[in-house]
Protein backbone atom coordinates (compact mmCIF):
# COMPACT_ATOMS: atom_id res chain seq x y z
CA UNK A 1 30.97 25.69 8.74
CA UNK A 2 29.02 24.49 6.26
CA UNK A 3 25.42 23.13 6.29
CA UNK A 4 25.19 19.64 5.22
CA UNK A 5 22.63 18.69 2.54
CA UNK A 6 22.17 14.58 2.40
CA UNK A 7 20.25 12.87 -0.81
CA UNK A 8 20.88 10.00 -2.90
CA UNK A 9 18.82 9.78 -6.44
CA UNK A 10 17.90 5.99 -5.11
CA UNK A 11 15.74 7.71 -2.77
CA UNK A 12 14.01 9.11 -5.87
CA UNK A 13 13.35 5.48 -7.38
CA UNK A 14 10.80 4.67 -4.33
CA UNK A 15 7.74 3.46 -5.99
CA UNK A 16 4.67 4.54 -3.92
CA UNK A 17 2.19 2.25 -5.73
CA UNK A 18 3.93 0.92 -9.52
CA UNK A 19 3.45 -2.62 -8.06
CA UNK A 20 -0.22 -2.69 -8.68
CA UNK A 21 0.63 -1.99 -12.20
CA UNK A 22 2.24 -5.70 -12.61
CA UNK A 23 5.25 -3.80 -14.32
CA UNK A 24 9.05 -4.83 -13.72
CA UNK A 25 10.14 -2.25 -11.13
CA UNK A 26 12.94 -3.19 -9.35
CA UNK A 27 17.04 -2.87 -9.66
CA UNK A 28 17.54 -0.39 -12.80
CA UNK A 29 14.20 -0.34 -13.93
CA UNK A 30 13.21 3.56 -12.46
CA UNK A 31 9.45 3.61 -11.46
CA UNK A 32 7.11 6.09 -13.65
CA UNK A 33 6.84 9.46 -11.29
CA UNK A 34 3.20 8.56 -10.74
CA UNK A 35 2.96 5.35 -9.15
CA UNK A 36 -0.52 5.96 -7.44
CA UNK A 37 0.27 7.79 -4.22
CA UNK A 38 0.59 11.55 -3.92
CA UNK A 39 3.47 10.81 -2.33
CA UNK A 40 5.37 11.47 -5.34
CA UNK A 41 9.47 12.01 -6.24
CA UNK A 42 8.84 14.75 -7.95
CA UNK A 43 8.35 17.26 -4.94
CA UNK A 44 11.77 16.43 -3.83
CA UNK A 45 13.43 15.84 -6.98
CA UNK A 46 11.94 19.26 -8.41
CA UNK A 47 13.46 20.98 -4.83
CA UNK A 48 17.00 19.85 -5.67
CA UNK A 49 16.60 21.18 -9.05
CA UNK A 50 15.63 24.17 -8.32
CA UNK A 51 18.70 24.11 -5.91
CA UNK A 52 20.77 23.52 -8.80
CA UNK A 53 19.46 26.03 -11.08
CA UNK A 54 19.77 28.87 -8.65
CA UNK A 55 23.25 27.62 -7.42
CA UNK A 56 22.30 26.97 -4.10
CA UNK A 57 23.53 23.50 -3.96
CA UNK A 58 26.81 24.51 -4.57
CA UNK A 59 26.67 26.69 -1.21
CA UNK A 60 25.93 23.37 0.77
CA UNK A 61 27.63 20.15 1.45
CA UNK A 62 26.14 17.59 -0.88
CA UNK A 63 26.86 14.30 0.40
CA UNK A 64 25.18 10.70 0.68
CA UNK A 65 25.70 8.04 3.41
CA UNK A 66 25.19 4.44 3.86
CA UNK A 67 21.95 2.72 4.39
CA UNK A 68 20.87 2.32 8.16
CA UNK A 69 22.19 -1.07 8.81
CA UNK A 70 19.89 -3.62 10.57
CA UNK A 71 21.14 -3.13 13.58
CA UNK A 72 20.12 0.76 13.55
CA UNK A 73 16.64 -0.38 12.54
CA UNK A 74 15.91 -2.94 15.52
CA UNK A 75 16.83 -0.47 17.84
CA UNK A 76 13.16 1.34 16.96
CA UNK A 77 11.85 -2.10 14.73
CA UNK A 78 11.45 -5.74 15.70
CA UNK A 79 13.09 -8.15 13.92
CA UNK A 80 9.96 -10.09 12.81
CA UNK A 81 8.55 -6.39 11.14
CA UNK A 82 11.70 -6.18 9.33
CA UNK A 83 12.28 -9.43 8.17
CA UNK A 84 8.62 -9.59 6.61
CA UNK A 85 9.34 -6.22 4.75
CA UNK A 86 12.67 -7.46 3.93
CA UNK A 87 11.18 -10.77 2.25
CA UNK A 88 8.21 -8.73 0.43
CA UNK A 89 10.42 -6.75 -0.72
CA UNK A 90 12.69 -9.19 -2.29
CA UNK A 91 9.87 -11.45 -3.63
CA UNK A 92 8.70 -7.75 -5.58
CA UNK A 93 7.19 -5.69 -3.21
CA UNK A 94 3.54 -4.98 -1.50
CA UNK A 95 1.80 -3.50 1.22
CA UNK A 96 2.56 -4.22 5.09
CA UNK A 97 0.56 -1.36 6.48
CA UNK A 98 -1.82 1.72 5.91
CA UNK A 99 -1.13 3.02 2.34
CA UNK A 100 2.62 1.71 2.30
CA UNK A 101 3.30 0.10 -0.99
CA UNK A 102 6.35 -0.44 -1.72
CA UNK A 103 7.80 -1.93 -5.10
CA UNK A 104 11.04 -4.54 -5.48
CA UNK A 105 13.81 -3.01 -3.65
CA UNK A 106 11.93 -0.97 -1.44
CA UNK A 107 13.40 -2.05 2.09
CA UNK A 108 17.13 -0.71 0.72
CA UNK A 109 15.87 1.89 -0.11
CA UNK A 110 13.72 2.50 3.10
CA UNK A 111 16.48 1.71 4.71
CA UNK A 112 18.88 4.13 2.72
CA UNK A 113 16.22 7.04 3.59
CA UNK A 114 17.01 6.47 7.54
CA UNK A 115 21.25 5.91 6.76
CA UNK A 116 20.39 9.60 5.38
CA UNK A 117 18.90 11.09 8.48
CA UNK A 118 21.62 9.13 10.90
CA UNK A 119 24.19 10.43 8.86
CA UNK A 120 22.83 14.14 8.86
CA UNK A 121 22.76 13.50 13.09
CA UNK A 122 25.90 12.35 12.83
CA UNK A 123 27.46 15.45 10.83
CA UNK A 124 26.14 17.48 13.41
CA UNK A 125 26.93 15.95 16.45
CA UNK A 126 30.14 15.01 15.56
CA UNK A 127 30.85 19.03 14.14
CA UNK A 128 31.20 18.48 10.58
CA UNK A 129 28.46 20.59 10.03
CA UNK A 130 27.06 23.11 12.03
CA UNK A 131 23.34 22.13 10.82
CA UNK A 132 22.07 19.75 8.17
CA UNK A 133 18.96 18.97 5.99
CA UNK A 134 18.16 15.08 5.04
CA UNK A 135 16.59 14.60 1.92
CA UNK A 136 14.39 11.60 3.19
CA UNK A 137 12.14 9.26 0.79
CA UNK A 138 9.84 7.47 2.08
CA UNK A 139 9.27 9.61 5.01
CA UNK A 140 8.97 7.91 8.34
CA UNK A 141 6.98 10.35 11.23
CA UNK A 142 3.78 8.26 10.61
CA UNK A 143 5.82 4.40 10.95
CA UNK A 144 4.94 2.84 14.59
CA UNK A 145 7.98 -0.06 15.34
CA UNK A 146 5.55 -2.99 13.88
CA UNK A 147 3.04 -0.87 11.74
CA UNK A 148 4.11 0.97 8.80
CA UNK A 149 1.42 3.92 7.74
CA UNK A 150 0.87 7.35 5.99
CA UNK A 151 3.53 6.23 3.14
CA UNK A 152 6.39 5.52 6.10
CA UNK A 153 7.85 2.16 6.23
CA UNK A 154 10.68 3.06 8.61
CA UNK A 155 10.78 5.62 11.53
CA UNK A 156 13.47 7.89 10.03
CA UNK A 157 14.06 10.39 12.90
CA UNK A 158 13.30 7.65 15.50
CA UNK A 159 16.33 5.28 14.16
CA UNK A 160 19.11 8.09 13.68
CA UNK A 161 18.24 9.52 17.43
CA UNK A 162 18.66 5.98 18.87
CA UNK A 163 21.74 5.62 16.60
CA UNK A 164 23.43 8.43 17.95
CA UNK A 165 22.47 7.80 21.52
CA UNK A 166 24.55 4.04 20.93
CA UNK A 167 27.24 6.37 19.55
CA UNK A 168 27.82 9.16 21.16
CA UNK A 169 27.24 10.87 24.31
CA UNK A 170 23.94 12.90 23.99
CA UNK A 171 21.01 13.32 26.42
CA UNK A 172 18.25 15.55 25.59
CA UNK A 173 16.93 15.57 22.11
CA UNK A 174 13.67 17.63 20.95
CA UNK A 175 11.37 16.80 17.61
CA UNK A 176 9.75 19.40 16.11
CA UNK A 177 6.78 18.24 13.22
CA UNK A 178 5.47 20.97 11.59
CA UNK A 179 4.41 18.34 8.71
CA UNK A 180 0.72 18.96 8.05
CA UNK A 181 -0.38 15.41 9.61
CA UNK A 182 -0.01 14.32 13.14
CA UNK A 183 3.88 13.00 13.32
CA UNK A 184 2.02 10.15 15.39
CA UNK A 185 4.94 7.21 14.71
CA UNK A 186 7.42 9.59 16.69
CA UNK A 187 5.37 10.64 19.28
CA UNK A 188 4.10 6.63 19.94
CA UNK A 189 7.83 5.78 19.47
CA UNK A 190 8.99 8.39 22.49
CA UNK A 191 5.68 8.21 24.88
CA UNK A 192 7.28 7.07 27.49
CA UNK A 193 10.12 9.07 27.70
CA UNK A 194 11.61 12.26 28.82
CA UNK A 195 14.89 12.50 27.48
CA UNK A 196 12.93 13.02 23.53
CA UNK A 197 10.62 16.08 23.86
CA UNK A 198 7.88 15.59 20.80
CA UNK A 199 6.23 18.80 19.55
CA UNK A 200 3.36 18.37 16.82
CA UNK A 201 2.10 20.64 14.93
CA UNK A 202 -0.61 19.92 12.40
CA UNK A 203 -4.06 20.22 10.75
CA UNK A 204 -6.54 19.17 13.92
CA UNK A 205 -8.68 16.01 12.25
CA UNK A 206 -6.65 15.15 9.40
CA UNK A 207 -4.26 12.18 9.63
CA UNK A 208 -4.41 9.81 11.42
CA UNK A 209 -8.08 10.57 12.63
CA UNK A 210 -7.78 9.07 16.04
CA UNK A 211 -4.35 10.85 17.26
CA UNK A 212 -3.21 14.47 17.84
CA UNK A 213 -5.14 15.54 20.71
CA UNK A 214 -4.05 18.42 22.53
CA UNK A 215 -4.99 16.31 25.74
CA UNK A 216 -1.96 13.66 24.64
CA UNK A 217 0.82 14.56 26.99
CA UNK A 218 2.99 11.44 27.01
CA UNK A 219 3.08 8.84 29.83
CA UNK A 220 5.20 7.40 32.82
CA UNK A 221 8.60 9.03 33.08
CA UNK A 222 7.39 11.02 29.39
CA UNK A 223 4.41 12.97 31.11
CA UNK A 224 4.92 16.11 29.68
CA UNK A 225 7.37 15.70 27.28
CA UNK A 226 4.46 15.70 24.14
CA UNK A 227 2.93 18.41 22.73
CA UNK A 228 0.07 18.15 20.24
CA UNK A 229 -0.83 21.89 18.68
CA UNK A 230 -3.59 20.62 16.39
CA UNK A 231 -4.49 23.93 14.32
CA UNK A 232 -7.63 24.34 12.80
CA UNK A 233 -8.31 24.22 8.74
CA UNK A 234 -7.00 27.78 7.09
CA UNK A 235 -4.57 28.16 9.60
CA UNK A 236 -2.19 30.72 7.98
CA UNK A 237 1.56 32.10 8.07
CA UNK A 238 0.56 34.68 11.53
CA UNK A 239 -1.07 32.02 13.36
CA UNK A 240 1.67 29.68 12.50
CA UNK A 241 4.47 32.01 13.88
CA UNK A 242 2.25 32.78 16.66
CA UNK A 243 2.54 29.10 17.71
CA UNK A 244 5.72 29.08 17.41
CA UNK A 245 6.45 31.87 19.23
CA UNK A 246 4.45 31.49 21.98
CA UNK A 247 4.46 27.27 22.91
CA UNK A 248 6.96 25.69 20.73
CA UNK A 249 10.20 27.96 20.95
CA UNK A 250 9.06 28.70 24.87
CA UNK A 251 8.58 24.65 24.99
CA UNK A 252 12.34 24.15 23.52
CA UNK A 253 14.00 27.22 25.86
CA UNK A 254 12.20 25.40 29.14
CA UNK A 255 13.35 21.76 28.35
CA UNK A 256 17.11 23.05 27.16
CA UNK A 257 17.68 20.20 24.78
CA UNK A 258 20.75 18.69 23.55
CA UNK A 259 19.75 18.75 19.42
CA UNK A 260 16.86 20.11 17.94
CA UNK A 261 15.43 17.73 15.21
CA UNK A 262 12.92 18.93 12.69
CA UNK A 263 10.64 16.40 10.70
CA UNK A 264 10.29 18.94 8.12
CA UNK A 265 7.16 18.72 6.04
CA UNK A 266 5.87 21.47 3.35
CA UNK A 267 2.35 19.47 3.40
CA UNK A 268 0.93 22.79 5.19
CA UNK A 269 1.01 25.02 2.48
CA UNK A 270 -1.53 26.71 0.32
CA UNK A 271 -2.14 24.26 -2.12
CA UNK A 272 -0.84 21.10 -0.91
CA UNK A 273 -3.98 18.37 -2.08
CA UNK A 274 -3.31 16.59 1.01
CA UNK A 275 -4.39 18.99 3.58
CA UNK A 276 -6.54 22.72 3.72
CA UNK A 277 -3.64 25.27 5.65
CA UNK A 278 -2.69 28.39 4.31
CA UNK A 279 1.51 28.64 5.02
CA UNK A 280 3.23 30.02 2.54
CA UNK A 281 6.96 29.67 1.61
CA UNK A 282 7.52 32.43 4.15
CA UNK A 283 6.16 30.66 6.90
CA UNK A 284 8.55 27.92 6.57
CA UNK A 285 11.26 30.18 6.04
CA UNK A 286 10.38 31.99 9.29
CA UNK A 287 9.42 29.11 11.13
CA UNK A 288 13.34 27.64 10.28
CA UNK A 289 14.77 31.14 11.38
CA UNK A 290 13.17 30.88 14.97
CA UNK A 291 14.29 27.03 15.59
CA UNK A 292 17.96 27.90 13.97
CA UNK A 293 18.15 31.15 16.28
CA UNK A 294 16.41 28.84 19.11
CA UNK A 295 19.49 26.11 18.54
CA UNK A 296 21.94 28.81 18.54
CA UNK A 297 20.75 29.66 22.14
CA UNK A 298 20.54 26.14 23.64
CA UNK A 299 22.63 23.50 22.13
CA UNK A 300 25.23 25.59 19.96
CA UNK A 301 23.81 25.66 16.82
CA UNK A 302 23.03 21.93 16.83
CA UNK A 303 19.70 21.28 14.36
CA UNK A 304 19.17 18.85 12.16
CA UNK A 305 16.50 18.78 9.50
CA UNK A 306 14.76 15.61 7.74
CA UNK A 307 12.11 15.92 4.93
CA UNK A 308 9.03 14.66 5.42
CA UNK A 309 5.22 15.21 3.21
CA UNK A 310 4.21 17.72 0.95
CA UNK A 311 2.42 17.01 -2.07
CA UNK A 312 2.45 19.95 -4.38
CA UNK A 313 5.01 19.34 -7.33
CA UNK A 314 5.18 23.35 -8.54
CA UNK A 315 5.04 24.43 -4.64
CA UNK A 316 7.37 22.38 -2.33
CA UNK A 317 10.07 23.26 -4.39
CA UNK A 318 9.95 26.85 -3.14
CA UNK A 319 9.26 26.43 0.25
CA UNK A 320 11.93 23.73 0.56
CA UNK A 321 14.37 26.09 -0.88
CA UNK A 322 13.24 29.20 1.50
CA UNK A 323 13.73 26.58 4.21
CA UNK A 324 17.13 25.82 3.42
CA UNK A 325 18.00 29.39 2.42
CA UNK A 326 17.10 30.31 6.13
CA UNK A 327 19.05 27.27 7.74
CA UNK A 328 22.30 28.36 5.71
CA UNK A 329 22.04 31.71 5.59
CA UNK A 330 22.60 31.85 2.03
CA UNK A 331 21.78 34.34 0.05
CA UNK A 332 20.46 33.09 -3.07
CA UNK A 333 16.85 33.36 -3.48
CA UNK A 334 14.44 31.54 -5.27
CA UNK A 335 11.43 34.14 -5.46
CA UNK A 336 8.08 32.13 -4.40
CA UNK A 337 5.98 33.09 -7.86
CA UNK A 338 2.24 32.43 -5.59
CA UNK A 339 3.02 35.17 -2.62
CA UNK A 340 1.03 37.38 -3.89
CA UNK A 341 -1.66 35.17 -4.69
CA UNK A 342 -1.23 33.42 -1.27
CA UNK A 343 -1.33 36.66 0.72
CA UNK A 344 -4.45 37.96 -0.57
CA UNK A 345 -5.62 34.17 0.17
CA UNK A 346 -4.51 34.89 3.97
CA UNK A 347 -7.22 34.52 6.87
CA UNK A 348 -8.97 37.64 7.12
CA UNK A 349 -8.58 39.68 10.76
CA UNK A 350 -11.76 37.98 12.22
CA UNK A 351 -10.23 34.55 11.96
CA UNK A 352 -6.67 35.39 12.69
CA UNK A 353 -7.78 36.96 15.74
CA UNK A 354 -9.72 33.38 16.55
CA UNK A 355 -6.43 31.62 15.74
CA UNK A 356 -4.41 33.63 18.05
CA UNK A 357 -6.75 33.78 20.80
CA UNK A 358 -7.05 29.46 19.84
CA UNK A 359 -3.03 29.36 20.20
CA UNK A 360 -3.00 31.09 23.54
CA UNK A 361 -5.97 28.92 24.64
CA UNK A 362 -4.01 26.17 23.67
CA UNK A 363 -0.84 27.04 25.25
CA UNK A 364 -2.69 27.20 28.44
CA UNK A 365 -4.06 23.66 27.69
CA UNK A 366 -0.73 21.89 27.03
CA UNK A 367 1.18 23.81 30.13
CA UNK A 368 4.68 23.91 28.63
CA UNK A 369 6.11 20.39 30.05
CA UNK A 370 4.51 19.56 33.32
C-alpha cells in the first residue's frame, strides 16, 4: 500500500501576521510569503516542490480532505474559544493568543489544517494507507483547548485522535514530538490520561519557558504516560538517535500502543533561526526509520505523521523529503547539499559523550511509564 501524503494549497494562504499590514487579505487575495512570523509557507510549500521536482510525489498518494467540522473541534475546544476565533476571523482577522495572528479566513483554514490530520488518521486506521504524512498549516502542538500559542490556533493531533476515537474502535494511541519546542498543547490536552502516551522531545529552555520538565509525568489516571526529554543546546544527530533508542522506542515497545502519531517538526536542525540543535536531514530520516520499524512491531504498520515548525526555507525542504523518503521507502533521493558542512559542525567527542551519558541520566529520571 501506498503512503498517503495530505495538503491543500489553502493551507499555504495562512497569513502569520499580513493583518498588521492593514492590506486586503482574505478570500482570493494570497498573503505576501512574509507576513511577520517565521512561521512562514514557504518551508512547506518549498518541501512539496522539491517533491515534485524529484518525482517523489508521484510515488505517494496526494490527496486533500475536508475541514474538521465543528463538531471535531469541540471535542478538544470550547465552544466560546471557537466562536470568538470564528467571529475575528470573519470581521478580518487578529490575535487570540501568544503570537497567533491570523488574517480574514483564518479559522477555515485552521480548521482545514486539522480536517488534514483527521483525514491522514483516518487513511490509516481505516487501511487505505499503510502510513501517512499531513501537510499541516498552522501547526497545532503548542494550542491549549481555550489558549491558542506558538503560531497554533487549533490542536491538530489532539482533534483527529479524539475524532477517530468517536469513529472507530481504537484504544491506545502514542505522540511522538520531536519538534524543537516543547509540544506543550498536547501534552496539557492528554495529562490526565493513559490511553494517549505523550513523548517530547525538544531544546530544554526554549519554548514555552515554563513547560518541558523532565519531572512532568502526567497526572491522575495519566501518571506516567508523559515524557519530557528536554535536550540541551547543540544537541546533534548521535545524541538524538541515542534518545531514541534508548527511552522513546523502549517507551513505545513497553506501552504497546494502538497508532503511533508523530508531530513532526524539522525546527531541530542546524540552522533553523528558531532554535540552536544540530540534526541534520539524516537525523530525521533515521529518527522516521526507528518509529516506522517500531510501528511495524506493535500496531501493524499503523503511523501517522503531521507537520509541525521548522523555520529554515533552503533546509526543511530536505529534511522533510528524507523524512518522507524513509516513511515510504522510496527510493528517490533528494541529496541534503549542507551534510558535509553539518557534519564537520557535529558536537565534538567530549560533548557527545556528555549527551549520552545526559540521555541515560535522563532515562533513569523519567522511568519508562511508571
Amino acid at each position: 500500500m501506498t503512503t498517503a501524503f495530505f495538503w491543500d494549497e489553502r493551507c499555504f494562504w495562512h497569513a502569520g501576521g499580513n493583518y498588521a499590514f492593514l492590506l486586503p487579505i482574505g478570500g482570493l487575495v494570497q498573503p505576501m510569503a512574509t507576513g511577520g512570523l517565521p512561521e512562514s509557507p514557504e518551508t512547506k510549500r518549498r518541501l512539496k516542490n522539491l517533491m515534485d521536482v524529484t518525482g517523489l510525489s508521484a510515488e505517494l498518494s496526494l490527496q486533500s480532505a475536508a475541514p474538521a467540522t465543528r463538531e471535531d473541534l469541540l471535542r478538544v475546544h470550547p465552544a466560546s474559544y471557537l466562536d470568538e476565533f470564528k467571529k475575528l476571523s470573519d470581521a478580518g482577522g487578529g490575535e487570540l493568543g501568544r503570537r497567533t495572528p491570523f488574517a480574514q479566513g483564518g479559522f477555515e483554514i485552521a480548521a482545514l489544517s486539522a480536517g488534514l490530520s483527521i483525514a491522514a488518521v483516518e487513511a490509516v486506521l481505516t487501511g487505505a494507507s499503510q502510513n501517512a504524512y499531513a501537510l499541516s498549516r498552522p501547526p497545532g502542538h503548542h494550542c491549549l483547548p481555550d489558549f491558542p500559542n506558538g503560531f497554533c490556533l487549533l490542536a491538530n493531533i489532539a482533534i483527529a485522535i479524539e475524532a477517530v476515537k468517536a469513529r472507530h474502535s481504537l484504544g491506545r494511541v502514542a505522540v511522538i514530538d520531536w519538534d524543537v519546542h516543547h509540544g506543550n498543547g498536547t501534552e496539557a490536552i492528554f495529562y490526565d490520561r493513559d490511553d494517549v502516551l505523550t513523548i517530547s522531545l525538544h531544546q530544554e529552555g526554549n519554548y514555552p519557558l515554563d513547560t518541558g520538565d523532565a519531572a512532568d509525568r502526567g497526572e491522575g489516571a495519566g501518571q506516567g504516560f508523559n515524557i519530557n526529554l528536554p535536550l540541551p543546546a547543540g544537541t546533534g544527530h548521535t545524541a538524538y538517535l541515542a534518545a531514541m533508542d534508548q527511552i522513546v522506542i523502549p517507551a513505545l515497545e513497553t506501552y504497546d500502543p494502538d497508532l503511533i502519531i508523530v508531530a513532526c517538526g524539522y525546527d531541530a536542525a542546524a540552522i533553523d533561526p528558531l532554535a540552536r540543535m544540530l540534526a541534520t536531514a539524516e537525523t530525521f530520516r533515521e529518527m522516521t526509520t526507528r518509529v516506522k520499524e517500531a510501528a511495524a512491531r506493535l500496531c501493524d504498520g499503523k503511523l501517522v505523521l503531521v507537520h509541525e515548525g521548522g523555520y529554515s526555507e533552503v533546509y526543511v525542504p530536505f529534511c522533510g523529503h528524507a523524512t518522507l523518503e524513509a516513511l515510504s521507502g522510496s527510493t528517490i533521493t533528494a541529496p541534503d547539499p549542507f551534510a558535509e558542512t553539518f557534519r564537520i559542525r557535529q558536537p565534538g567527542p567530549a560533548f557527545d559523550h556528555f549527551l549520552r551519558d545526559y540521555i541515560t541520566e535522563l532515562g533513569e529520571k523519567v522511568d519508562l511509564l511508571k
